[in-house]
PDB file of N, CA and C in Angstrom:
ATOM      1  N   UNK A   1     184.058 267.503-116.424  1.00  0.00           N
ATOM      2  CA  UNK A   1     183.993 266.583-115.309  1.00  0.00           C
ATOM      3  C   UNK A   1     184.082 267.319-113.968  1.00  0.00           C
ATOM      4  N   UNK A   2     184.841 268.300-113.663  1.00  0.00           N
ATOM      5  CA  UNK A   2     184.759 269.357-112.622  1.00  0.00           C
ATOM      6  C   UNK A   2     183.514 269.930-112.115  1.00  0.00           C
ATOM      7  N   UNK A   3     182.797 270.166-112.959  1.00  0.00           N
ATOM      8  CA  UNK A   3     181.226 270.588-112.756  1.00  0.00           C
ATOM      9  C   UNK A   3     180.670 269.407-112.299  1.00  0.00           C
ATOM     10  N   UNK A   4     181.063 268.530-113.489  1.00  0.00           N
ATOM     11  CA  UNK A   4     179.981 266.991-112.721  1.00  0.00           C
ATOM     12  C   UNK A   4     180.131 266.875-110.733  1.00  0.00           C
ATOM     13  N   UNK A   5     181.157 266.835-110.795  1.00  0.00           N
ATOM     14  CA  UNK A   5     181.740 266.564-109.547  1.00  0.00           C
ATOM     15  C   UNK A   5     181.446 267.256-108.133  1.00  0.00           C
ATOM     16  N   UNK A   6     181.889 268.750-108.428  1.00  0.00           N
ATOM     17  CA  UNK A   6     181.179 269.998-107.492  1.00  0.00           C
ATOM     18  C   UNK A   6     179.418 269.766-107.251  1.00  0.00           C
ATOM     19  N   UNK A   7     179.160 269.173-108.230  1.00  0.00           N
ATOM     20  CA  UNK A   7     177.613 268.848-108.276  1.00  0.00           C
ATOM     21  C   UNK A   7     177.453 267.588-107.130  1.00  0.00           C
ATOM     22  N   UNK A   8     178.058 266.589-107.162  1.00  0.00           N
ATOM     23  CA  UNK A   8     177.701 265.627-106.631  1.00  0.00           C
ATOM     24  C   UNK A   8     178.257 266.227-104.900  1.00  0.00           C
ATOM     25  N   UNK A   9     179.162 266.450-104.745  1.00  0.00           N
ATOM     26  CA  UNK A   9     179.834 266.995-103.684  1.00  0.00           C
ATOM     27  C   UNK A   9     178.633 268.316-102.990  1.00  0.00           C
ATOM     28  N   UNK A  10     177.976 268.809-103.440  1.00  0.00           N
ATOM     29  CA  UNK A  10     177.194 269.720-103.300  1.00  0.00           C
ATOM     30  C   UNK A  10     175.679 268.897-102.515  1.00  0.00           C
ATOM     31  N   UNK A  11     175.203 267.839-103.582  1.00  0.00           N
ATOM     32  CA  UNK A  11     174.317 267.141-102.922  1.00  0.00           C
ATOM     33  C   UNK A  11     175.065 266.145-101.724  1.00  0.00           C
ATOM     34  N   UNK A  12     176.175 265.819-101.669  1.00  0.00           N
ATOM     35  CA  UNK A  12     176.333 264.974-100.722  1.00  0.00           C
ATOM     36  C   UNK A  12     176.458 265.946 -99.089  1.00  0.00           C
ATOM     37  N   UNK A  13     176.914 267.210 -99.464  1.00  0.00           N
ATOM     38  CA  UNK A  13     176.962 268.401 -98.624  1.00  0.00           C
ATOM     39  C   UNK A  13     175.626 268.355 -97.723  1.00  0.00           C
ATOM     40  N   UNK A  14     174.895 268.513 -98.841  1.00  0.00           N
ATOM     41  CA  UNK A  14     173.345 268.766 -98.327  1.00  0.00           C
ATOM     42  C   UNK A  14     172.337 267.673 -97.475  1.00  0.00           C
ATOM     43  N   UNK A  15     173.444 266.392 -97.996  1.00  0.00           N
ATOM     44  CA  UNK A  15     172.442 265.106 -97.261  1.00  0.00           C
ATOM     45  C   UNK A  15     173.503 265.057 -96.172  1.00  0.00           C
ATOM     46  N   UNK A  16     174.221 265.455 -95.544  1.00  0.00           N
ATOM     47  CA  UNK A  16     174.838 265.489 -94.192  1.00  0.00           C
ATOM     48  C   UNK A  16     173.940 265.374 -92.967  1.00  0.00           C
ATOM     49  N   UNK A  17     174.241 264.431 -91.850  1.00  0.00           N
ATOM     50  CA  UNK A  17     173.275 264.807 -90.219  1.00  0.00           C
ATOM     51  C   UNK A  17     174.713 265.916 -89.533  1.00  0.00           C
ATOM     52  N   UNK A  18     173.637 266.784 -88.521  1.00  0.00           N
ATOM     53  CA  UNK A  18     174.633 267.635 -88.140  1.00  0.00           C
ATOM     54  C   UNK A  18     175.876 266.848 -87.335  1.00  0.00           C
ATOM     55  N   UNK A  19     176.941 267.171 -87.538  1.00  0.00           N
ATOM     56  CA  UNK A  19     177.934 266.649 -87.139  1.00  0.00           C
ATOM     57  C   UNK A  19     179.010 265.646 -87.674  1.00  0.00           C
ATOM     58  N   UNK A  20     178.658 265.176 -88.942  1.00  0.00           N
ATOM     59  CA  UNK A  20     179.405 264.490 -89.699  1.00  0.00           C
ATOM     60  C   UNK A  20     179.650 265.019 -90.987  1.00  0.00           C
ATOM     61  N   UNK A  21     181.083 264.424 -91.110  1.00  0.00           N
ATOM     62  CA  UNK A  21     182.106 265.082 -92.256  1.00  0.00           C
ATOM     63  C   UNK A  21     182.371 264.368 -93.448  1.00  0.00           C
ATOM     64  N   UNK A  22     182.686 264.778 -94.741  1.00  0.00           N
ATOM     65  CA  UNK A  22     182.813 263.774 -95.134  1.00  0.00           C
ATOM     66  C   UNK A  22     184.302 263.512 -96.347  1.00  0.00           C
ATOM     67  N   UNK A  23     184.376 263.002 -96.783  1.00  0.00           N
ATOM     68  CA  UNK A  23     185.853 262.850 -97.881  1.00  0.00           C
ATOM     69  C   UNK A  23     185.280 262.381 -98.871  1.00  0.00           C
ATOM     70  N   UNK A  24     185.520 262.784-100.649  1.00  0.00           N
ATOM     71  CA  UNK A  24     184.988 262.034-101.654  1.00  0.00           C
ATOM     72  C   UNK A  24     186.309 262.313-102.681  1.00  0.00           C
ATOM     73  N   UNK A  25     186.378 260.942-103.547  1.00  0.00           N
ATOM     74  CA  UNK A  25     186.786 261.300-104.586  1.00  0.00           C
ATOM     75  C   UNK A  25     186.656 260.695-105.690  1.00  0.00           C
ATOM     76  N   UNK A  26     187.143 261.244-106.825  1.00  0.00           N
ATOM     77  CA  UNK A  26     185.784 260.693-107.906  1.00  0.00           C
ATOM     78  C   UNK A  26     187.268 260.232-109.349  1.00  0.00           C
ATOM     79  N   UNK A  27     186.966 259.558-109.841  1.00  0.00           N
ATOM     80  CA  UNK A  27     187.299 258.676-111.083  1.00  0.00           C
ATOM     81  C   UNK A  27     186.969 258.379-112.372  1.00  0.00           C
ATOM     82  N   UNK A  28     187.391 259.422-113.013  1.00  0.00           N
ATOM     83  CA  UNK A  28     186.563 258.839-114.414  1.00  0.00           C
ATOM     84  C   UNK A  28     187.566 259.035-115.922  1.00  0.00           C
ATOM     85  N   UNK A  29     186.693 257.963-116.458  1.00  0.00           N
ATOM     86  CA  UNK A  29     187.512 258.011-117.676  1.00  0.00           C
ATOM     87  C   UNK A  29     186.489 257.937-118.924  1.00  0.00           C
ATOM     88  N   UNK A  30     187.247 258.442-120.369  1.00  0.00           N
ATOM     89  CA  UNK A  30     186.354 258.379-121.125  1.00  0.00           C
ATOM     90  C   UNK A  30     187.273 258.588-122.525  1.00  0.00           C
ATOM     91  N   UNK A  31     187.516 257.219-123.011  1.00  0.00           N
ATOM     92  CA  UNK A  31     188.726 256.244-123.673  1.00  0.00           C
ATOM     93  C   UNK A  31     187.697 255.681-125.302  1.00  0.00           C
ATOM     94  N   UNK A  32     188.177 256.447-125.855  1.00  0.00           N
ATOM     95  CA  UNK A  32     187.477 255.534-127.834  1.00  0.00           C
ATOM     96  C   UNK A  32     189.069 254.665-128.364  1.00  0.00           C
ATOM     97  N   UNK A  33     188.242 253.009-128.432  1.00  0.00           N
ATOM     98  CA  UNK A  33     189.626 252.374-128.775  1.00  0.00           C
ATOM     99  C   UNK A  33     188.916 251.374-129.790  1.00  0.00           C
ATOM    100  N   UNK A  34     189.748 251.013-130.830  1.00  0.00           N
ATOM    101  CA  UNK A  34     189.714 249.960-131.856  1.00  0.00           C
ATOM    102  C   UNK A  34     190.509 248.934-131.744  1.00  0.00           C
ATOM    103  N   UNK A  35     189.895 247.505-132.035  1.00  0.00           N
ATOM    104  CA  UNK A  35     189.998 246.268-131.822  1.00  0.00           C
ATOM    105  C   UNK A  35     190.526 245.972-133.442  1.00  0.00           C
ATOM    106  N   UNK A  36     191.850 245.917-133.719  1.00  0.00           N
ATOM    107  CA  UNK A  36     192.140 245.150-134.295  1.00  0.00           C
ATOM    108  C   UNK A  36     192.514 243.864-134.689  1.00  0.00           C
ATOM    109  N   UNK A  37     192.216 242.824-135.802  1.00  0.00           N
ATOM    110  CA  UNK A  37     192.830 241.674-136.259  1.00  0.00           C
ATOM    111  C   UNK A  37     193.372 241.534-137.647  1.00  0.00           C
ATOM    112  N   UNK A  38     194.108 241.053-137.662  1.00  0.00           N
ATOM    113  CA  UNK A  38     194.555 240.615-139.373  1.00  0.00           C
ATOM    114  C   UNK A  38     194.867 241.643-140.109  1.00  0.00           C
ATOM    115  N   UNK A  39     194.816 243.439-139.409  1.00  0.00           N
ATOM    116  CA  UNK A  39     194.999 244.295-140.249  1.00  0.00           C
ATOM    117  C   UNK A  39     193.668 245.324-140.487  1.00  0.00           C
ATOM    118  N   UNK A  40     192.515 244.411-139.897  1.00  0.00           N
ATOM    119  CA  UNK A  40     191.218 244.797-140.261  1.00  0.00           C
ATOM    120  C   UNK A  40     190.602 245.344-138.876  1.00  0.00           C
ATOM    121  N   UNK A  41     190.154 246.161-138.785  1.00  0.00           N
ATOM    122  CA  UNK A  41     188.815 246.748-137.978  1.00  0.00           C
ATOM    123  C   UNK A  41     187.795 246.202-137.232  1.00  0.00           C
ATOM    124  N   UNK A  42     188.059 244.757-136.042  1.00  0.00           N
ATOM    125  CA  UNK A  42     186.984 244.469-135.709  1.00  0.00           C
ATOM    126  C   UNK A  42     185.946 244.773-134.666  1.00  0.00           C
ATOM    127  N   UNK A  43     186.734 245.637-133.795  1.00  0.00           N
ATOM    128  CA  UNK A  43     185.720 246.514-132.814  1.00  0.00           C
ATOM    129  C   UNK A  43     185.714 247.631-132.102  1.00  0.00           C
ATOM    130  N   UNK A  44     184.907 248.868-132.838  1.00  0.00           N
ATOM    131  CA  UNK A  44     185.378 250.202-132.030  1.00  0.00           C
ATOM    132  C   UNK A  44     184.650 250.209-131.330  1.00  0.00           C
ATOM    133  N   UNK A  45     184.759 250.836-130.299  1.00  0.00           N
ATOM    134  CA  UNK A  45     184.152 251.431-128.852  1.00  0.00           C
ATOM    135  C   UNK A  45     184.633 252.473-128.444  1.00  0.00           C
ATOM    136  N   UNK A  46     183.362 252.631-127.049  1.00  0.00           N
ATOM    137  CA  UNK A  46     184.069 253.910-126.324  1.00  0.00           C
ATOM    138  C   UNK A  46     183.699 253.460-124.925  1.00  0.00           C
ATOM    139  N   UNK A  47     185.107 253.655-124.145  1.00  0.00           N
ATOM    140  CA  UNK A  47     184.869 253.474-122.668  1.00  0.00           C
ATOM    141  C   UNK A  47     184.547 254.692-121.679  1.00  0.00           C
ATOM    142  N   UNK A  48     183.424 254.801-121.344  1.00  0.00           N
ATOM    143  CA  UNK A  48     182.861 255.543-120.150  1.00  0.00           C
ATOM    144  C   UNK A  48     182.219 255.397-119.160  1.00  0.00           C
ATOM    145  N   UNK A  49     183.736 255.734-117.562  1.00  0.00           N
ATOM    146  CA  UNK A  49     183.491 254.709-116.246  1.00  0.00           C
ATOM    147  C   UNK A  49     183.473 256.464-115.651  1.00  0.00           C
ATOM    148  N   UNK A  50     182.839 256.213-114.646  1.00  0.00           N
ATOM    149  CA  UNK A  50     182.684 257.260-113.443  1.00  0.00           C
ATOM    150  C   UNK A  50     182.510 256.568-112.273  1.00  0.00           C
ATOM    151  N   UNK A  51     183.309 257.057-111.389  1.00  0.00           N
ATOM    152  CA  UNK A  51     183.563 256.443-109.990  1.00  0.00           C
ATOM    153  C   UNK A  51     183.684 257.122-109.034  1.00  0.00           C
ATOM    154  N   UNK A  52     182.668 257.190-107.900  1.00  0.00           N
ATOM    155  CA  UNK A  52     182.745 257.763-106.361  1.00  0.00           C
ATOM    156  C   UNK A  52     183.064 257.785-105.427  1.00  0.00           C
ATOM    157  N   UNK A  53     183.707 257.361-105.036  1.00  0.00           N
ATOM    158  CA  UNK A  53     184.573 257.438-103.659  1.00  0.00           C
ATOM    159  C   UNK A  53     183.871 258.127-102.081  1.00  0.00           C
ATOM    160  N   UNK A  54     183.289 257.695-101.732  1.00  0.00           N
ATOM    161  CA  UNK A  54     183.143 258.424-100.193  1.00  0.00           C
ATOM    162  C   UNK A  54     183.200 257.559 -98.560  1.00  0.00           C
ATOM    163  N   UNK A  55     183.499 258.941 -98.476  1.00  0.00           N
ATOM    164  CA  UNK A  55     183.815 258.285 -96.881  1.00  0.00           C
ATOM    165  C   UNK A  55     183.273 259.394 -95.836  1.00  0.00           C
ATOM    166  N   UNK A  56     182.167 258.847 -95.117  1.00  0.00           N
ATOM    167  CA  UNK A  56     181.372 259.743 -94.169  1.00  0.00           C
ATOM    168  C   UNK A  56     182.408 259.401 -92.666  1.00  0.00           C
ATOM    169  N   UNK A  57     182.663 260.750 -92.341  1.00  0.00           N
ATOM    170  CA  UNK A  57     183.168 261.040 -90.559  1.00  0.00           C
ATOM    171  C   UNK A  57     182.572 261.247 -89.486  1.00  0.00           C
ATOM    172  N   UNK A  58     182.233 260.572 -88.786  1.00  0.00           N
ATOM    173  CA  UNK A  58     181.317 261.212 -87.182  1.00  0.00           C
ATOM    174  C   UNK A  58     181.888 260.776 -86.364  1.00  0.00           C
ATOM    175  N   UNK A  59     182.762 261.959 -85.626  1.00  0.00           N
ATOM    176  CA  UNK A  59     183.497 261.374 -84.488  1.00  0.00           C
ATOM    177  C   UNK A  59     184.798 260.215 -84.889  1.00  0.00           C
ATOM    178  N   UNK A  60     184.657 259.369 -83.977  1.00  0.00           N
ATOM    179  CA  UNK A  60     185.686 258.442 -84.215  1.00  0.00           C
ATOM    180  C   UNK A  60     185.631 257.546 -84.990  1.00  0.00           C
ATOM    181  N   UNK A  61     183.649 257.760 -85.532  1.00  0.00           N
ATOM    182  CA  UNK A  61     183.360 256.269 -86.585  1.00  0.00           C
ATOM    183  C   UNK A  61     183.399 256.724 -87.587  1.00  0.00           C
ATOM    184  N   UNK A  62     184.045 255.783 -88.754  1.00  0.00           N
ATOM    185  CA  UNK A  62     184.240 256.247 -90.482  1.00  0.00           C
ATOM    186  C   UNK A  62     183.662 254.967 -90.772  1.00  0.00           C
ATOM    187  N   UNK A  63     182.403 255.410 -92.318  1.00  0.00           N
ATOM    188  CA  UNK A  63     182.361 254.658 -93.227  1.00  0.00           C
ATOM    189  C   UNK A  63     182.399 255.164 -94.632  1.00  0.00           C
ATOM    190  N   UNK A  64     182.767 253.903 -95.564  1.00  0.00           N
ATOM    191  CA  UNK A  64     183.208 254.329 -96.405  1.00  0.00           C
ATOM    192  C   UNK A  64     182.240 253.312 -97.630  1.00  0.00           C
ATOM    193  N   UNK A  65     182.394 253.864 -98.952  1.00  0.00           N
ATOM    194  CA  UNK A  65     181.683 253.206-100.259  1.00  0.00           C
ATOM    195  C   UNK A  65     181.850 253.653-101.317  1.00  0.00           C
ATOM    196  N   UNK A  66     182.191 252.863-102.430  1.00  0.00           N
ATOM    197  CA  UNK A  66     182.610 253.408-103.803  1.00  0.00           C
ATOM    198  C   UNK A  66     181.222 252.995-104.568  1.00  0.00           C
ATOM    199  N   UNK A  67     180.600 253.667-105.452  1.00  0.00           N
ATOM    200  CA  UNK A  67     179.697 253.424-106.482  1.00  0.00           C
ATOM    201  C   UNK A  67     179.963 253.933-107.555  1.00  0.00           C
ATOM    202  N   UNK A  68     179.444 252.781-108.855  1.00  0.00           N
ATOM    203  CA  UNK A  68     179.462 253.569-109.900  1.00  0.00           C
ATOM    204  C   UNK A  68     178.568 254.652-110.491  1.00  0.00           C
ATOM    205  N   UNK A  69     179.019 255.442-111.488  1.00  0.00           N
ATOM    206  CA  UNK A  69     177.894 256.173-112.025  1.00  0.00           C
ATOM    207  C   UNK A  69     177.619 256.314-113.150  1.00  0.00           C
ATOM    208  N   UNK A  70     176.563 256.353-113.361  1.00  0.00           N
ATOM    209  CA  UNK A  70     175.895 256.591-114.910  1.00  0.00           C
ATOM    210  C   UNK A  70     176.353 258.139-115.809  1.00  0.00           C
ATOM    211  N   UNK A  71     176.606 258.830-115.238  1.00  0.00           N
ATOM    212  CA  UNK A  71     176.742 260.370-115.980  1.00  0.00           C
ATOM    213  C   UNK A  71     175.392 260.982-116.158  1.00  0.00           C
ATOM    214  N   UNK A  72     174.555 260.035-115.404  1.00  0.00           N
ATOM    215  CA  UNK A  72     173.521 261.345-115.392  1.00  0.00           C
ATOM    216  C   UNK A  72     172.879 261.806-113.802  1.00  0.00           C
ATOM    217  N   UNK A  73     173.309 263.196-113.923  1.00  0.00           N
ATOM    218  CA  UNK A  73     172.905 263.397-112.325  1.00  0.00           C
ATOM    219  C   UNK A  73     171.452 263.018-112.067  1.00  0.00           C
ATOM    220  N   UNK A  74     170.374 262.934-112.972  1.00  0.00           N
ATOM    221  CA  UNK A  74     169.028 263.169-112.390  1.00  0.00           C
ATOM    222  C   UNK A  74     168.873 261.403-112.101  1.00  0.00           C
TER     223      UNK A  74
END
């Protein structure tokens, strides 16, 4: 996930206008859980969330936006 991340931080680097800064931080999880009833097995899964965090700086104006992500950079 470190790599994922430096990656995204890298393109967000690159889409900068001169003079603005920016803050990101990122969220993810990746959770395999079973649904039991009665003793029995009724639903395995696997949870996988990735989350972005940014906040662009210019001057005195900040904006900010969380998106989700797919796990695939392309």
């Amino acid at each position: 996930m470190e790599a994922y991340f430096e990656t995204l931080t890298a393109v967000l680097q690159a889409a900068l206008a001169p003079g603005e800064r920016y803050t990101a931080s990122f969220d993810a999880e990746k959770t395999d859980f079973v649904r039991m009833n009665q003793g029995k097995v009724r639903q395995p899964g696997t949870v996988d969330q990735r989350y972005l965090h940014v906040r662009l700086i210019k001057g005195t104006r900040h904006a900010s936006h969380v998106t989700t992500l797919t796990g695939d950079l392309a």
